[in-house]
PDB file of N, CA and C in Angstrom:
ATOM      1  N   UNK A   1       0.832  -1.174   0.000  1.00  0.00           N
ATOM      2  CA  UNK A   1       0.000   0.000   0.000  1.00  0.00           C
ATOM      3  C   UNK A   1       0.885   1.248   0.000  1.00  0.00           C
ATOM      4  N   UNK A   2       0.498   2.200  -0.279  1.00  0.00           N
ATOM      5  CA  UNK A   2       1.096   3.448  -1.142  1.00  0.00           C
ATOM      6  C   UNK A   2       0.654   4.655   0.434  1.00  0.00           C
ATOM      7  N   UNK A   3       1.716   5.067   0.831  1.00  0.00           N
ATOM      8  CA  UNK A   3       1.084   6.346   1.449  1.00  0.00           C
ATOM      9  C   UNK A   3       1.482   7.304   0.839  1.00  0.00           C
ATOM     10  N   UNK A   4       0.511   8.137   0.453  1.00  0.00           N
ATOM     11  CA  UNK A   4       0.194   9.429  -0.554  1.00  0.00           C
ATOM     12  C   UNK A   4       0.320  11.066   0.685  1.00  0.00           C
ATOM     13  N   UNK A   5       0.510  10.387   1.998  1.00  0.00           N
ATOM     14  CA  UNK A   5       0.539  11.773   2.482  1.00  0.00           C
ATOM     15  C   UNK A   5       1.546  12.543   2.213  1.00  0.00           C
ATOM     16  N   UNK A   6       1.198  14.033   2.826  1.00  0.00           N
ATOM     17  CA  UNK A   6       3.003  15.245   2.383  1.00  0.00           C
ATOM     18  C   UNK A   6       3.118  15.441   3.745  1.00  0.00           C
ATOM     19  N   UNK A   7       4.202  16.062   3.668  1.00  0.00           N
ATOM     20  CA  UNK A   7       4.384  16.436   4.829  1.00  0.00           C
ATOM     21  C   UNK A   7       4.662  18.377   4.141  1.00  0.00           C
ATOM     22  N   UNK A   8       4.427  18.538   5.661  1.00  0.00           N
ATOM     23  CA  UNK A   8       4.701  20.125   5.704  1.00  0.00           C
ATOM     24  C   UNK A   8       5.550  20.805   5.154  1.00  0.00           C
ATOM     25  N   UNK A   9       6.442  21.590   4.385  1.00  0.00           N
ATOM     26  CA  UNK A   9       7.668  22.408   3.840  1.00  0.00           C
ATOM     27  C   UNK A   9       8.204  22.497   5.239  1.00  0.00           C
ATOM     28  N   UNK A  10       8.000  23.887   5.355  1.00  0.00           N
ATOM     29  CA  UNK A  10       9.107  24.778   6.784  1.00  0.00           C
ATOM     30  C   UNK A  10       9.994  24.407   6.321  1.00  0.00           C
ATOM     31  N   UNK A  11      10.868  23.948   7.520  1.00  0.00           N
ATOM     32  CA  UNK A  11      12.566  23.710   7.032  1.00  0.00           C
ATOM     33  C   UNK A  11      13.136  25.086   8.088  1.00  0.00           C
ATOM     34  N   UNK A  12      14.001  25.120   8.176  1.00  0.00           N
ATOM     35  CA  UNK A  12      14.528  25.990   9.376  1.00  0.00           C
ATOM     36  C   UNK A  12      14.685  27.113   9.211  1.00  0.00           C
ATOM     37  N   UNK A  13      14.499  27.606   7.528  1.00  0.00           N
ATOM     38  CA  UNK A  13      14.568  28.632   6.941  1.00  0.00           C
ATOM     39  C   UNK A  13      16.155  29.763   7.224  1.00  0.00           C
ATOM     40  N   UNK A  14      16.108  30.637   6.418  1.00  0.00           N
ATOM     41  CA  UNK A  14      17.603  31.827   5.914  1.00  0.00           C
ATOM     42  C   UNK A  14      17.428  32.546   7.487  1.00  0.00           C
ATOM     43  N   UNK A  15      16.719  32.722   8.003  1.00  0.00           N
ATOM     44  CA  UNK A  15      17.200  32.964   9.552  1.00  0.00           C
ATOM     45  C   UNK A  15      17.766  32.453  10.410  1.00  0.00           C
ATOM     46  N   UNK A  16      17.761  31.343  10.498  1.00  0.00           N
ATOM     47  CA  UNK A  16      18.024  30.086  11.271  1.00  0.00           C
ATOM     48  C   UNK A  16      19.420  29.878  10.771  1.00  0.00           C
ATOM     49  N   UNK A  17      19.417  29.839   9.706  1.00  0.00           N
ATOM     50  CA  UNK A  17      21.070  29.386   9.176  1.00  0.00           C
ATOM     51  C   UNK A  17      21.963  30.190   9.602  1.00  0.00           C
ATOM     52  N   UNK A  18      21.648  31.979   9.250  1.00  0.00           N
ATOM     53  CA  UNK A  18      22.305  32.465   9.580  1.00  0.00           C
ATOM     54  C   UNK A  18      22.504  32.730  10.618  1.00  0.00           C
ATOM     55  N   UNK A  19      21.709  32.341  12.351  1.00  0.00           N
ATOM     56  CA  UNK A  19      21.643  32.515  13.580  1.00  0.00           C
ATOM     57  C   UNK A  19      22.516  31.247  13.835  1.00  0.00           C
ATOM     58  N   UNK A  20      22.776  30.287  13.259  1.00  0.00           N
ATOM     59  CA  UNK A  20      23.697  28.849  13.163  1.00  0.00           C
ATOM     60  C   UNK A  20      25.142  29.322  13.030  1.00  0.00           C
ATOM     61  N   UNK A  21      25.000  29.918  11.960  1.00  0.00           N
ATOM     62  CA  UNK A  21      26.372  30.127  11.318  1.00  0.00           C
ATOM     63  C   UNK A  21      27.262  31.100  12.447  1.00  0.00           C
ATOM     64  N   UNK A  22      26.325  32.048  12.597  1.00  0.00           N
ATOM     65  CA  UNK A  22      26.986  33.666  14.241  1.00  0.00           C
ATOM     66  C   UNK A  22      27.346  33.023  14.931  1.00  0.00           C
ATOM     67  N   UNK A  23      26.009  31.842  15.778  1.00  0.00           N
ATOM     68  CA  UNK A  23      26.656  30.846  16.648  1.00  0.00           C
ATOM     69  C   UNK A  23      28.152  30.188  16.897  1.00  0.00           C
ATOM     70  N   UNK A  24      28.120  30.028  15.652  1.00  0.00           N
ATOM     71  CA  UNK A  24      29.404  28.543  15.545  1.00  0.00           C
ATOM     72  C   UNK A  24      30.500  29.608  15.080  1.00  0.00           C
ATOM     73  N   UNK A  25      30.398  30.955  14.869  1.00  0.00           N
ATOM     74  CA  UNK A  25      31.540  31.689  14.948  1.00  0.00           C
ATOM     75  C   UNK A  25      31.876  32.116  15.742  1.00  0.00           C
ATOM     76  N   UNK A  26      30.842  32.653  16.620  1.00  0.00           N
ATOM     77  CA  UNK A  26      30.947  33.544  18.285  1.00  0.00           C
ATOM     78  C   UNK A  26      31.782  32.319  18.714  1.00  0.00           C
ATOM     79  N   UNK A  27      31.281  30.902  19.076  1.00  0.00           N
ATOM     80  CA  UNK A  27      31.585  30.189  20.265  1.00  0.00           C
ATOM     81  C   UNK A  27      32.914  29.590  19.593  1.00  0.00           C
ATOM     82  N   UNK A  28      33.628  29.892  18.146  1.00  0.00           N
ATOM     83  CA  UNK A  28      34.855  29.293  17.728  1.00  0.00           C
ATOM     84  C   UNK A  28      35.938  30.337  18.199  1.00  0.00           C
ATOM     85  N   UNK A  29      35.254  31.710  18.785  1.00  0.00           N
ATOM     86  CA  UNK A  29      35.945  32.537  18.609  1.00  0.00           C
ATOM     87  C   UNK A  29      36.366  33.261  17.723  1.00  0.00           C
ATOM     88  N   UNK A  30      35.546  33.067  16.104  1.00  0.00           N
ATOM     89  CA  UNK A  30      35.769  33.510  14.981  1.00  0.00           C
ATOM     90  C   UNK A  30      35.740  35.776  15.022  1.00  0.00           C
ATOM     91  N   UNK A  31      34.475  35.344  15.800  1.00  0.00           N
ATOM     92  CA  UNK A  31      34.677  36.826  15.745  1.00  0.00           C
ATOM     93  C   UNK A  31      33.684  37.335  17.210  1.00  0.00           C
ATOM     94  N   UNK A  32      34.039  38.400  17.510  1.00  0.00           N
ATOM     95  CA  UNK A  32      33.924  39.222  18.790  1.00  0.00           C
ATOM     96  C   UNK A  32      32.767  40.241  19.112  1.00  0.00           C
ATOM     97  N   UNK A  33      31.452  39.333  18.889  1.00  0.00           N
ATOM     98  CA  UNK A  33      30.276  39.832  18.550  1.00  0.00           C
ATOM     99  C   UNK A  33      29.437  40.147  19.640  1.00  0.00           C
ATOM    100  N   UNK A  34      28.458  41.279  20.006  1.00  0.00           N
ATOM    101  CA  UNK A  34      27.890  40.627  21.030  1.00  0.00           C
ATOM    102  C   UNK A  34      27.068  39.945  21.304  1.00  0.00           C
ATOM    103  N   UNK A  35      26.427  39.189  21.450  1.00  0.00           N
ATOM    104  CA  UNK A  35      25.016  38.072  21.910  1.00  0.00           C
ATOM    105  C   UNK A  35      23.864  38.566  21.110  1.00  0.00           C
ATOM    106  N   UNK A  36      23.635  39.915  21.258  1.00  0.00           N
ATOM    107  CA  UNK A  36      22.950  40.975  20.665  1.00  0.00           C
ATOM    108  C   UNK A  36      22.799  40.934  19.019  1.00  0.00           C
ATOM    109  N   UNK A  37      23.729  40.907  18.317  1.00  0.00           N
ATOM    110  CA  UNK A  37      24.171  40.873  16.820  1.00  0.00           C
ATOM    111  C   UNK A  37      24.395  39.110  16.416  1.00  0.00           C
ATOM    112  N   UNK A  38      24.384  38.124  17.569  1.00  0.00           N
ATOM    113  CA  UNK A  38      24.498  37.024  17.446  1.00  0.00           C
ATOM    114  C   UNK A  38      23.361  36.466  16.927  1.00  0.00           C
ATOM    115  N   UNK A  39      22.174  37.087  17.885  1.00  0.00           N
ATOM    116  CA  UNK A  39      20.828  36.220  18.060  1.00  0.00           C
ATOM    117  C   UNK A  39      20.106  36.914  17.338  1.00  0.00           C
ATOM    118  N   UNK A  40      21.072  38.290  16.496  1.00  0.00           N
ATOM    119  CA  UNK A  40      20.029  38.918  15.775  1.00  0.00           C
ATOM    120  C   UNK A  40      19.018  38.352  15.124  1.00  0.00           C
ATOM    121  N   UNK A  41      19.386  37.282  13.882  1.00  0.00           N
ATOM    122  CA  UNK A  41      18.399  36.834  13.442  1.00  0.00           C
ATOM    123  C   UNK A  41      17.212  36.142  13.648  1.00  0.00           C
ATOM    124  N   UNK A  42      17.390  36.030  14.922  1.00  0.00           N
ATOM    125  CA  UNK A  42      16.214  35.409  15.240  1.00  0.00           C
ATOM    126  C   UNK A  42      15.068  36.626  15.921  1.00  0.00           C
ATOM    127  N   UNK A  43      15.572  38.134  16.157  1.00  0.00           N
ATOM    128  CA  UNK A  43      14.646  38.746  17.039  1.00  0.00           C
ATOM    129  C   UNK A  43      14.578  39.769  15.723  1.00  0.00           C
ATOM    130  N   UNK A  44      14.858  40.299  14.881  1.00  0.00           N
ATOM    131  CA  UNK A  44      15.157  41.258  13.991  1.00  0.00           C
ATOM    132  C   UNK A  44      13.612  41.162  13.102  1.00  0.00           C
ATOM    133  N   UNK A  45      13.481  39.680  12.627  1.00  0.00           N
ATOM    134  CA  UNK A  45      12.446  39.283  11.897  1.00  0.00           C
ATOM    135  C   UNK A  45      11.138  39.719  13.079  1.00  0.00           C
ATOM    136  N   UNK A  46      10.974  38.870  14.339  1.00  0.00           N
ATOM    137  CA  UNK A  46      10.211  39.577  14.917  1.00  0.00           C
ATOM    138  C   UNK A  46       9.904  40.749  15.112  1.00  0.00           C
ATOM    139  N   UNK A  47      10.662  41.629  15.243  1.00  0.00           N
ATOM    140  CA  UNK A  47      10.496  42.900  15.840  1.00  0.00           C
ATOM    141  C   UNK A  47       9.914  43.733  14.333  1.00  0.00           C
ATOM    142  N   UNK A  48      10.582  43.587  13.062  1.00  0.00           N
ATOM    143  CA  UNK A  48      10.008  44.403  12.111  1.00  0.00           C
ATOM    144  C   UNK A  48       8.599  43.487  11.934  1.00  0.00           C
ATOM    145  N   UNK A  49       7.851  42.442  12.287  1.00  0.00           N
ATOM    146  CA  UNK A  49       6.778  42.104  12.122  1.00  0.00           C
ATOM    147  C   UNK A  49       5.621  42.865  12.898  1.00  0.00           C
ATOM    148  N   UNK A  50       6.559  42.635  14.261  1.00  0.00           N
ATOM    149  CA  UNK A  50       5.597  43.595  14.963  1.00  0.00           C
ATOM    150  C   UNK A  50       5.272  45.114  14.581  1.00  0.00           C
ATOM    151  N   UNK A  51       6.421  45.570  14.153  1.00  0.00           N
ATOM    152  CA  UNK A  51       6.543  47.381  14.077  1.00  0.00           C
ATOM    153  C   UNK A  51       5.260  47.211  12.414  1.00  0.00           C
ATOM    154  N   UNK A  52       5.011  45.926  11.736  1.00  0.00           N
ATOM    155  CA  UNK A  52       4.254  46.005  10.661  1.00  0.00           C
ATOM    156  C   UNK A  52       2.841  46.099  11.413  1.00  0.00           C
ATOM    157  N   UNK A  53       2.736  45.399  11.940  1.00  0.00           N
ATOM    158  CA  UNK A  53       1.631  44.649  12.480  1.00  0.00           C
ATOM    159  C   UNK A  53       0.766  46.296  13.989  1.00  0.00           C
ATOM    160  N   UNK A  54       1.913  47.473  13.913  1.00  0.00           N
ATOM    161  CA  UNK A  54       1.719  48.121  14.448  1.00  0.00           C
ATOM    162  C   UNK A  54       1.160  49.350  13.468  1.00  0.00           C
ATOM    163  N   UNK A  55       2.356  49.559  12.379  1.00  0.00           N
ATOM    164  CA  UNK A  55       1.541  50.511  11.567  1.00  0.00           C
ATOM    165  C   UNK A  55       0.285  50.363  11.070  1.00  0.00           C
ATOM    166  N   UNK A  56      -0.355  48.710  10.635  1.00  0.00           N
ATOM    167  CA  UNK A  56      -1.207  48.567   9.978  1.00  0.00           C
ATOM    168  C   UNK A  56      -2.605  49.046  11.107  1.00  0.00           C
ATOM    169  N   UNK A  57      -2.148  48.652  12.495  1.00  0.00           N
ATOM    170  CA  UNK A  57      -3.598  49.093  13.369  1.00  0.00           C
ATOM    171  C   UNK A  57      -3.513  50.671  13.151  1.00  0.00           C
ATOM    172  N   UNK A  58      -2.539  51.887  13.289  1.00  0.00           N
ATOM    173  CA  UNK A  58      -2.458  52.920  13.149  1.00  0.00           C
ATOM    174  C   UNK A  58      -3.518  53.215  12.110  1.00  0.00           C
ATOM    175  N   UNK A  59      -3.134  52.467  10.833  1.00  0.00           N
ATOM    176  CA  UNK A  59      -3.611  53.244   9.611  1.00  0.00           C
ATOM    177  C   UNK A  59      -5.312  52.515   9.712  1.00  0.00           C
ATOM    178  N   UNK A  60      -5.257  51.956  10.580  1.00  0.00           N
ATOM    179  CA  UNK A  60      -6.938  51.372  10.181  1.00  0.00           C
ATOM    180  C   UNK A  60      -7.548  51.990  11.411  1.00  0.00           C
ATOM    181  N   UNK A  61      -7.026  52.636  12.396  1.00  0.00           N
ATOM    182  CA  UNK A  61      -7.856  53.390  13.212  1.00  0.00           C
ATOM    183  C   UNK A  61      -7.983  54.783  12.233  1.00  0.00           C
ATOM    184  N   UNK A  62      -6.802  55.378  11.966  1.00  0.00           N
ATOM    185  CA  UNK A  62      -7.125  56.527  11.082  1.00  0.00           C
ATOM    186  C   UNK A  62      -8.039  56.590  10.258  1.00  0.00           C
ATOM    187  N   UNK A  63      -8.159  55.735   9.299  1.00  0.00           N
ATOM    188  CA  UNK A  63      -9.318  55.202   8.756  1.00  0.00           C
ATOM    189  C   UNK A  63     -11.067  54.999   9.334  1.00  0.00           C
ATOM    190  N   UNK A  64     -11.002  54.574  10.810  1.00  0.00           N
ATOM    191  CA  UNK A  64     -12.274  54.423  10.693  1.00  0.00           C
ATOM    192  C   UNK A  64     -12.511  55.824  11.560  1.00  0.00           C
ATOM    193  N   UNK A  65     -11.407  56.872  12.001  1.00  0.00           N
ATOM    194  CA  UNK A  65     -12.160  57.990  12.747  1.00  0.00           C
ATOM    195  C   UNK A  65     -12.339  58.820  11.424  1.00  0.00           C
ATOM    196  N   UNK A  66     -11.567  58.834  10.354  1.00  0.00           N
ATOM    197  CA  UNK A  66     -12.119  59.591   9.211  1.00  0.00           C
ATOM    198  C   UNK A  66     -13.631  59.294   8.565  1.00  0.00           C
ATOM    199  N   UNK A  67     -13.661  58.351   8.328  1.00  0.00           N
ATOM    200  CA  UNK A  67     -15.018  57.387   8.101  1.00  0.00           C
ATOM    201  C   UNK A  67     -15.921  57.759   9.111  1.00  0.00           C
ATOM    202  N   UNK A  68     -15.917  57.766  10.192  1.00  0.00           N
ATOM    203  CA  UNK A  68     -16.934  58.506  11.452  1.00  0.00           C
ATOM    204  C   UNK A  68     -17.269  59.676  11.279  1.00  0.00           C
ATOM    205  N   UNK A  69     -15.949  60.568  11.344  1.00  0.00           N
ATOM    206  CA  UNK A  69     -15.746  61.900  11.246  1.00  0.00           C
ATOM    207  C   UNK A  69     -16.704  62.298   9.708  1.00  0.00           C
ATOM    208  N   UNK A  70     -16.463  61.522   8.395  1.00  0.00           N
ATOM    209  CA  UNK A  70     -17.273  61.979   7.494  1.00  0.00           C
ATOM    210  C   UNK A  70     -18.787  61.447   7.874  1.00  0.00           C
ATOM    211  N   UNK A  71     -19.138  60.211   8.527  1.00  0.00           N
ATOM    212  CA  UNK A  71     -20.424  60.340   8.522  1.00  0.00           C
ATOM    213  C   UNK A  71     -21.258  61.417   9.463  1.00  0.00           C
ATOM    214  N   UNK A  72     -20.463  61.468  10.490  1.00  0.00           N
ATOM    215  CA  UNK A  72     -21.247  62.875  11.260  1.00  0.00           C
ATOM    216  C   UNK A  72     -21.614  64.188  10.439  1.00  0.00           C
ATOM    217  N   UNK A  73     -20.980  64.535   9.296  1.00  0.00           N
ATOM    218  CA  UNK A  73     -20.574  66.003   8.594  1.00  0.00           C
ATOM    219  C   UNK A  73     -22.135  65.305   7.862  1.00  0.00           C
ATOM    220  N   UNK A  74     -22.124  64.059   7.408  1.00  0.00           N
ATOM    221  CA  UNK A  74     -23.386  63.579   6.429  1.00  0.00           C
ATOM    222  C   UNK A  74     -24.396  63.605   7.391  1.00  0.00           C
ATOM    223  N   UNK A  75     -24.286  63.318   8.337  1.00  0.00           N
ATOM    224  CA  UNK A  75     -26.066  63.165   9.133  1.00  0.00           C
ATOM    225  C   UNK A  75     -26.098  65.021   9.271  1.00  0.00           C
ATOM    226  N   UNK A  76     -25.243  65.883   9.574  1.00  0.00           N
ATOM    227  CA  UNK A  76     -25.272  67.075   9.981  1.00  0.00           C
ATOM    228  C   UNK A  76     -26.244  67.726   8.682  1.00  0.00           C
ATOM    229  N   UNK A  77     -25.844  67.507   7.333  1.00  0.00           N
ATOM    230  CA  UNK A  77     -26.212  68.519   6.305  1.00  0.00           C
ATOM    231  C   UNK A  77     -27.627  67.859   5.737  1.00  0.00           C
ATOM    232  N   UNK A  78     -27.697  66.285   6.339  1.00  0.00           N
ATOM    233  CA  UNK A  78     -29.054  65.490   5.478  1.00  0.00           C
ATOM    234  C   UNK A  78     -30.056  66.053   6.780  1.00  0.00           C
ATOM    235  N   UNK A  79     -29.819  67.108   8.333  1.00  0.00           N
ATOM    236  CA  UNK A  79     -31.189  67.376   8.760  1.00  0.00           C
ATOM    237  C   UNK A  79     -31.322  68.607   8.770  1.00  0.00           C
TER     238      UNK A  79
END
């Protein structure tokens, strides 16, 4: 019998490698980094997700007080 299932992609992905690679240089002594610039890749991706995930609420509150703001001006001139 044949199993036809897949499995998932992922894979550890170009962050990971390169948070591998800092690793195994920091701890060879390759180079004189701090922990900070080490583990970058792993917090860098987070943090610009979040700062996305921050503008986008910005621009959608702006959005719905403009949208408010114009319907009040419309109920004002339709009485």
């Amino acid at each position: 019998m044949e199993n036809k299932g897949t499995a998932a992609g992922g894979g550890i992905g170009m962050c990971g490698i390169l948070f591998i690679v800092f690793l195994i240089l920091k701890l060879c002594n390759v180079i004189n980094w701090s922990w900070w610039w080490v583990t970058a890749p792993l917090w860098i991706p987070a943090a610009i997700g979040i700062l996305v995930l921050i503008i986008a609420l910005i621009v959608m509150l702006i959005v719905k007080i403009r949208l408010h703001c114009a319907e009040k001006k419309f109920r004002v001139r339709r009485k």
